[in-house]
C-alpha atoms as a PDB file:
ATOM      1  CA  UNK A   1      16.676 -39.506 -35.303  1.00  0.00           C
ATOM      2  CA  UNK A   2      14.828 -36.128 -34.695  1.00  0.00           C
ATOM      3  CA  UNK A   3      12.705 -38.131 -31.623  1.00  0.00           C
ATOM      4  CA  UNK A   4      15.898 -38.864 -29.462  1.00  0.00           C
ATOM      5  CA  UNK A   5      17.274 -34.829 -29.540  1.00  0.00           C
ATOM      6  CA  UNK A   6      13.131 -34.414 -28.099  1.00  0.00           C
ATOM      7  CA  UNK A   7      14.390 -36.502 -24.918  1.00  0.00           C
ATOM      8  CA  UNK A   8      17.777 -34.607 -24.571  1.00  0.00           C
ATOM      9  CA  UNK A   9      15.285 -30.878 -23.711  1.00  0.00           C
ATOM     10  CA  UNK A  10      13.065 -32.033 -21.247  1.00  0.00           C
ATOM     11  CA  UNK A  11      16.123 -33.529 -18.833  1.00  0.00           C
ATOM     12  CA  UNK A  12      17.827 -30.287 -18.467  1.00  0.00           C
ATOM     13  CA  UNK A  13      14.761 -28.040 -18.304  1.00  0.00           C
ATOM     14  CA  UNK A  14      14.398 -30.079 -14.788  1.00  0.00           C
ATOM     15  CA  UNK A  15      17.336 -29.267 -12.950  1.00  0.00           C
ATOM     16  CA  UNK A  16      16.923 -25.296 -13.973  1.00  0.00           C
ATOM     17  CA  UNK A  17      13.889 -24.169 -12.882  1.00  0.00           C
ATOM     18  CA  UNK A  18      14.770 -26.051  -8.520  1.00  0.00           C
ATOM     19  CA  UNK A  19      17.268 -23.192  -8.521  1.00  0.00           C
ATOM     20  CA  UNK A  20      14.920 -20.052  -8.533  1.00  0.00           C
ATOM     21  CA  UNK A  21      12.705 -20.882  -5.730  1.00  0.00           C
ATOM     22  CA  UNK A  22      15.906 -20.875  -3.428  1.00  0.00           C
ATOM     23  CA  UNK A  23      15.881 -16.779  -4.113  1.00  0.00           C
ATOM     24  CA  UNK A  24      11.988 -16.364  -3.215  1.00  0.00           C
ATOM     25  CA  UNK A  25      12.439 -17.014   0.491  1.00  0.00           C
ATOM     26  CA  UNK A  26      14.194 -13.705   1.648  1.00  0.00           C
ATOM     27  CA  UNK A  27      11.642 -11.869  -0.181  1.00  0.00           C
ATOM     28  CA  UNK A  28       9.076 -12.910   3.226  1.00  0.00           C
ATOM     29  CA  UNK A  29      10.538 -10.258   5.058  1.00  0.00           C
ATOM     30  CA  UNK A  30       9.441  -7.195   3.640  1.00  0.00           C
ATOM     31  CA  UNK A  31       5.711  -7.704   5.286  1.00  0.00           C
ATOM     32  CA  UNK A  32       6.626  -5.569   8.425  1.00  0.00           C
ATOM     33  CA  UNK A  33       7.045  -2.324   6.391  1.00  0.00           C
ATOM     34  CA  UNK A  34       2.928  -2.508   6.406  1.00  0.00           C
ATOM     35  CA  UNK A  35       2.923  -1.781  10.090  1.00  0.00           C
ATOM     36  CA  UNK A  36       4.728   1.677   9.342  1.00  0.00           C
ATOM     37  CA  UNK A  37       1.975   3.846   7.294  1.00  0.00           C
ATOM     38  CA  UNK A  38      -1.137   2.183   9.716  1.00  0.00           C
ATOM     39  CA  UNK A  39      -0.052   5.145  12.212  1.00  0.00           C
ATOM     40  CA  UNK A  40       0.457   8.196  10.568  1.00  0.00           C
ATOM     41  CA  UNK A  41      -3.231   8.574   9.594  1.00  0.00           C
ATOM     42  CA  UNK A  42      -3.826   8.769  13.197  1.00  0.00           C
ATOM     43  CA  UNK A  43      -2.538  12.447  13.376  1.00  0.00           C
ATOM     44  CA  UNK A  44      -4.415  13.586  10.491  1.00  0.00           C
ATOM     45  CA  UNK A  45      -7.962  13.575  11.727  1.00  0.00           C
ATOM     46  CA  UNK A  46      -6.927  15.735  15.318  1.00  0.00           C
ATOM     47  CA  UNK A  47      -5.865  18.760  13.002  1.00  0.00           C
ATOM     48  CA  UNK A  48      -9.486  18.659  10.989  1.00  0.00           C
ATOM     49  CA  UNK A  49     -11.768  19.835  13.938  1.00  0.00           C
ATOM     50  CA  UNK A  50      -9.631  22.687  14.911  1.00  0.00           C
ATOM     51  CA  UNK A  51     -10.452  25.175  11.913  1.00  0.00           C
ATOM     52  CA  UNK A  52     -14.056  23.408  12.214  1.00  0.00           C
ATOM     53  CA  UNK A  53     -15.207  26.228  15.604  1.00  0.00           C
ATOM     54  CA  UNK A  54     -13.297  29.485  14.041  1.00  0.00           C
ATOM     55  CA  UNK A  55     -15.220  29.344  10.690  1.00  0.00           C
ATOM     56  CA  UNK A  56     -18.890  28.950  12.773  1.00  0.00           C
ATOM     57  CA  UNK A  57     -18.556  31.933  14.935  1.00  0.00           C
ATOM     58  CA  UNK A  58     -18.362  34.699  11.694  1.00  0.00           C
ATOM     59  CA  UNK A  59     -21.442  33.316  10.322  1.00  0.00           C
ATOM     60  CA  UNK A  60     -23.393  34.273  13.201  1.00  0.00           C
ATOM     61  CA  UNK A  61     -23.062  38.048  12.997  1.00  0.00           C
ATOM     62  CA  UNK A  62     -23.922  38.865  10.032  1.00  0.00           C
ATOM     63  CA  UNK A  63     -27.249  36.748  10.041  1.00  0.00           C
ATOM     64  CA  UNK A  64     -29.022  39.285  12.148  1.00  0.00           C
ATOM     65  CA  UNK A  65     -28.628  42.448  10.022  1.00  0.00           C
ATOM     66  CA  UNK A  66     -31.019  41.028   7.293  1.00  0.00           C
ATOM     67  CA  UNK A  67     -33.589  41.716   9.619  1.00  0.00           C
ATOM     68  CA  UNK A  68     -33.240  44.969   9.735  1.00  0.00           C
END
C-alpha cells in the first residue's frame, strides 16, 4: 500500500520545477550595466600628476642651506 503513494510524488514534482526556468531568461539583460563603471576610472589617473610638480619644487630650496 505505502509503495503506490511513492509513485503519486515523483509525477507532480515533474511538471513544477519546467515553470521556473521560464523567469531566468529576462534576467540576460542586466550584462550592459558592466560597460558603465569601465569609464569613470579613466578620469581618475589625469588629476594624480597635477599635485605631483607643486610638491617637487619646495624641496629644492631648502636642500642648499645645509651646506652652509
Amino acid at each position: 500500500m505505502s509503495l503506490t503513494t511513492a509513485h503519486a510524488l515523483p509525477a507532480l514534482e515533474v511538471p513544477q520545477p519546467v515553470e521556473p526556468p521560464t523567469p531566468v531568461v529576462p534576467q540576460t539583460p542586466v550584462v550592459p550595466v558592466d560597460p558603465d563603471p569601465v569609464p569613470t576610472p579613466a578620469p581618475d589617473p589625469p588629476s594624480v600628476p597635477e599635485p605631483d610638480p607643486p610638491g617637487d619644487v619646495p624641496v629644492e630650496p631648502p636642500a642648499p642651506p645645509q651646506t652652509t
